[in-house]
N, C-alpha and C. Protein backbone atom coordinates (compact mmCIF):
# COMPACT_ATOMS: atom_id res chain seq x y z
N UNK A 1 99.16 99.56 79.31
CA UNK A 1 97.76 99.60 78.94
C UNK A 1 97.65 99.60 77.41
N UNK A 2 96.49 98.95 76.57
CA UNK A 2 96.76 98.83 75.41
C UNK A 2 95.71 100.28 74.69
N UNK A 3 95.94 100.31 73.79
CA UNK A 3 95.43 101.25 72.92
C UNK A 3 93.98 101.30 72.76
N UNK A 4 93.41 100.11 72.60
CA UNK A 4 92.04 99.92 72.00
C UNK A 4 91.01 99.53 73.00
N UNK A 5 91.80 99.45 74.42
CA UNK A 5 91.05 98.96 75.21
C UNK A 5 90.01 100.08 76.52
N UNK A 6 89.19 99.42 77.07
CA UNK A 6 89.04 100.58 78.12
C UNK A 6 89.62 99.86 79.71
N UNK A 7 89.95 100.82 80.33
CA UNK A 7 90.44 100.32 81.28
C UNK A 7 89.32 100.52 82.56
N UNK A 8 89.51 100.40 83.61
CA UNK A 8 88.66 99.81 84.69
C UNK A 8 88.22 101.39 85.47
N UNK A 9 89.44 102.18 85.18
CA UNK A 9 89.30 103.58 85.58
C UNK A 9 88.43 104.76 84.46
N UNK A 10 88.78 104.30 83.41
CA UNK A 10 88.05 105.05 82.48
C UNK A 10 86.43 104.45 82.60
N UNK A 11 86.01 103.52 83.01
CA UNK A 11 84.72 102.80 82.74
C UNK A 11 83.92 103.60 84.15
N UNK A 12 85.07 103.40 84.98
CA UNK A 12 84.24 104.10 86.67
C UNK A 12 84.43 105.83 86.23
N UNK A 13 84.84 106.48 85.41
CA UNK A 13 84.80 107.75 85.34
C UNK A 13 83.85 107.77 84.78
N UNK A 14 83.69 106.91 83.28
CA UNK A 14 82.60 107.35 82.44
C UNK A 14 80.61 107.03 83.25
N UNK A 15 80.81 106.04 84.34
CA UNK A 15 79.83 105.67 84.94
C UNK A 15 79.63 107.10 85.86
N UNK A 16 80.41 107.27 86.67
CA UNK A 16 80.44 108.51 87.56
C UNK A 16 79.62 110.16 86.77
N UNK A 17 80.27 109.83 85.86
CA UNK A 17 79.45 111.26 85.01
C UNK A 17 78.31 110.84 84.66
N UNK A 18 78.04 109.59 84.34
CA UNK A 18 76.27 109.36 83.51
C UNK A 18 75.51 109.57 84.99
N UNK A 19 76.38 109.32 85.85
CA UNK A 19 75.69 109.45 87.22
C UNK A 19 75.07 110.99 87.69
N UNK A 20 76.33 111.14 87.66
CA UNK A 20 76.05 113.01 87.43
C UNK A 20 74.88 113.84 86.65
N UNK A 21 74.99 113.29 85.62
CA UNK A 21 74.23 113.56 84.43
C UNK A 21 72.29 113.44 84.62
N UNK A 22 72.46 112.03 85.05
CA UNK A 22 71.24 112.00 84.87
C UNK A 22 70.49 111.59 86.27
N UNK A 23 71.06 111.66 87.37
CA UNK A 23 70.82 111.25 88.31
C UNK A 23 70.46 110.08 88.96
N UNK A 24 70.06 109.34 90.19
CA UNK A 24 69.43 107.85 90.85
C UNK A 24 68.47 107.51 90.00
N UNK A 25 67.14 108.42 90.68
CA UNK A 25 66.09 108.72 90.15
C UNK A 25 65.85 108.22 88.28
N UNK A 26 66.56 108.69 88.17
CA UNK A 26 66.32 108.97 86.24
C UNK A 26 66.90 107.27 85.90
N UNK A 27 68.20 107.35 86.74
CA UNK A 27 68.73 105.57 86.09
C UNK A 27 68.04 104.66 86.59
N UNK A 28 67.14 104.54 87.70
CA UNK A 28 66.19 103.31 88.28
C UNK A 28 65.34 103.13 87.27
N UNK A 29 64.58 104.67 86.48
CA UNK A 29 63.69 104.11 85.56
C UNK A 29 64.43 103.79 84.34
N UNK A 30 65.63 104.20 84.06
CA UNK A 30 66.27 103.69 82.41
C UNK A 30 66.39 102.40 82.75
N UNK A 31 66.67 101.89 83.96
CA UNK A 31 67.46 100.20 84.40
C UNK A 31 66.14 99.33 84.49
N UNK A 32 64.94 100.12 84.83
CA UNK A 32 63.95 99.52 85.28
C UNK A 32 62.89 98.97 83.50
N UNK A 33 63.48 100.33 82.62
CA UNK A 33 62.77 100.33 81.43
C UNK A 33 63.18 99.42 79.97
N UNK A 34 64.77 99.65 80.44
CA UNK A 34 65.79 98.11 79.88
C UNK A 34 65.09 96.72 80.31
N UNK A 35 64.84 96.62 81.56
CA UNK A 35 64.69 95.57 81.78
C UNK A 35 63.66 94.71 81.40
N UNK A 36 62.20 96.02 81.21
CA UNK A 36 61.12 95.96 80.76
C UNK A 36 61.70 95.72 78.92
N UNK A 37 62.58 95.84 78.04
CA UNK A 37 62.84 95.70 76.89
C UNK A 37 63.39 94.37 76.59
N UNK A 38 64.31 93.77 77.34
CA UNK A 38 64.52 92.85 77.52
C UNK A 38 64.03 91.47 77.95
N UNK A 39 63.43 91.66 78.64
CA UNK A 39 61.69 90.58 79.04
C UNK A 39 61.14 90.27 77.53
N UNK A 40 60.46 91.74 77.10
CA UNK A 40 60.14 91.61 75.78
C UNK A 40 60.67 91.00 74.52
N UNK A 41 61.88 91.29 74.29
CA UNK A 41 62.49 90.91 73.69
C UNK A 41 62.99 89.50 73.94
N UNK A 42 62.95 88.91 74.69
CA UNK A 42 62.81 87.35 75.23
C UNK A 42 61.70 86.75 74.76
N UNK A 43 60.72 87.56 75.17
CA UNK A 43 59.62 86.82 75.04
C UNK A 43 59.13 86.77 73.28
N UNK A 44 59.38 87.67 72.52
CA UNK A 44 59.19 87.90 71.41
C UNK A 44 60.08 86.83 70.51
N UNK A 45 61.14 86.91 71.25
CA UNK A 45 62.30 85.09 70.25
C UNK A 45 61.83 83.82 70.95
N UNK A 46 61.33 84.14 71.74
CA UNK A 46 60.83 82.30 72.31
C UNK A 46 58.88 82.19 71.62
N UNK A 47 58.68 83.53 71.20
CA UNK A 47 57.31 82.82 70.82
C UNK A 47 57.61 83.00 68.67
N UNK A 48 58.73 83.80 68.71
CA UNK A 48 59.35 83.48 67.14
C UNK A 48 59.76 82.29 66.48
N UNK A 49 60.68 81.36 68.01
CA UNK A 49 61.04 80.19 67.31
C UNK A 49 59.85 79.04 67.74
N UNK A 50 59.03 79.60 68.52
CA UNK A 50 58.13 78.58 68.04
C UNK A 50 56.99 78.55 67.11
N UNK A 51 57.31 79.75 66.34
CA UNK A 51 56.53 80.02 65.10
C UNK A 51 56.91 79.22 64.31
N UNK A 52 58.49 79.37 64.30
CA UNK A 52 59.08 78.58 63.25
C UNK A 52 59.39 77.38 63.26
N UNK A 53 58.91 76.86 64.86
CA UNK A 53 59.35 75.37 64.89
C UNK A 53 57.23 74.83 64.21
N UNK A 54 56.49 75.26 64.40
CA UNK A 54 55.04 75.34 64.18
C UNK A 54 54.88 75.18 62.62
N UNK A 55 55.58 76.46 61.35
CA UNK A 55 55.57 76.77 60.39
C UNK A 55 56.88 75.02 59.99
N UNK A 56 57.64 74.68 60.52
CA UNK A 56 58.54 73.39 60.06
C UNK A 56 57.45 72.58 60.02
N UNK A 57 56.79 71.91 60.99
CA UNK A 57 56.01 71.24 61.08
C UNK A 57 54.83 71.17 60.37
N UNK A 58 54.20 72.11 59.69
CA UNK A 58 53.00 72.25 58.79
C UNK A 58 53.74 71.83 58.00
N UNK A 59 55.02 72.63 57.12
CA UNK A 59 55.84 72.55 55.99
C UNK A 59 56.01 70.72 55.90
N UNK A 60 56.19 70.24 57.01
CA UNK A 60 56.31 68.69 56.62
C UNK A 60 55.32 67.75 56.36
N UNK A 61 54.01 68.46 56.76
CA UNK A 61 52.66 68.03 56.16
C UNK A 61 52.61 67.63 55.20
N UNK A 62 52.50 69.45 54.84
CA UNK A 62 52.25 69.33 53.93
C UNK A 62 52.61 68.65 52.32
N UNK A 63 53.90 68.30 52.16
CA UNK A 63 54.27 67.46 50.71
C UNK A 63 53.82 66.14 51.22
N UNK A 64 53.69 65.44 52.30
CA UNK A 64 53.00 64.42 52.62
C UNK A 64 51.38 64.56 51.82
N UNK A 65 50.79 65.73 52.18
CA UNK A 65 49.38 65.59 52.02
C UNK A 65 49.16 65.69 50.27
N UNK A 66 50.34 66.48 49.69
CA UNK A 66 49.80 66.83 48.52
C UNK A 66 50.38 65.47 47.58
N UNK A 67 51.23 64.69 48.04
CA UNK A 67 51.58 63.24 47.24
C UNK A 67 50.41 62.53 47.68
N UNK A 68 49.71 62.64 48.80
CA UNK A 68 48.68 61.54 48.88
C UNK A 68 47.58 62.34 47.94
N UNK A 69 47.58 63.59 47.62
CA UNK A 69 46.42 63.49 46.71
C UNK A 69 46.31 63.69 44.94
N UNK A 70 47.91 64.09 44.92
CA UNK A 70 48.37 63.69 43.74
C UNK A 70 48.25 62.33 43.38
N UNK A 71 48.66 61.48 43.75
CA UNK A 71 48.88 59.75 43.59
C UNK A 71 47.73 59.13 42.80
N UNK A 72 46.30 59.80 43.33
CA UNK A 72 45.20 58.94 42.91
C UNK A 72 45.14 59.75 41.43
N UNK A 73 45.17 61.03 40.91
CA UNK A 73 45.10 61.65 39.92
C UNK A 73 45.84 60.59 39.34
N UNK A 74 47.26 60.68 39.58
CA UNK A 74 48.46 60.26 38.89
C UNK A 74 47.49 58.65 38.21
N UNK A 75 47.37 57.89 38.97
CA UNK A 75 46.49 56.68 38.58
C UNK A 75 45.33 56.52 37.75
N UNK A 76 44.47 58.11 38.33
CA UNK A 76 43.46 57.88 37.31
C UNK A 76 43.87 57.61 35.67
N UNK A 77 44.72 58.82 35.58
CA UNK A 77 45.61 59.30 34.53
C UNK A 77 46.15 57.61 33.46
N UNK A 78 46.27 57.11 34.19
CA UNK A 78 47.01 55.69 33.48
C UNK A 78 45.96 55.15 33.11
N UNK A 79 44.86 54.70 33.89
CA UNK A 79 43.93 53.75 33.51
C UNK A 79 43.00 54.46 32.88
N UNK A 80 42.78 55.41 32.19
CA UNK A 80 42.10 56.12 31.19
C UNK A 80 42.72 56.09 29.47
């Protein structure tokens, strides 16, 4: 067995005592309240990257919009 590792018996002991510890009852709602964190947390990076796919897309607008309204300045500028 190696040093740094956990083994399959130490993992079912350490489960067996949280069992002990905190009872059915108590882990349905921690498992039930994870799960409820995790949803969230899903849902919070899928509506993040489409912030940021939203915020790319303005960002590419925009130097489009501001050369089209630079350009005519830029022109006035010459023929004056």
């Amino acid at each position: 067995m190696s040093m740094g590792g956990i083994g399959i018996w130490q993992l079912v002991i350490v489960l067996l005592i949280v069992f002990l510890l905190f009872g059915s009852k108590r882990l349905k709602s921690l498992g039930g309240d994870l799960g409820e964190t995790i949803q969230g947390f899903r849902k919070s990076m899928a509506t993040s990257d489409t912030d940021e796919q939203a915020t790319a897309q303005v960002q590419q607008h925009v130097p489009a919009q501001a050369e089209a309204t630079t350009q005519p300045q830029a022109h006035a500028d010459r023929h004056a």
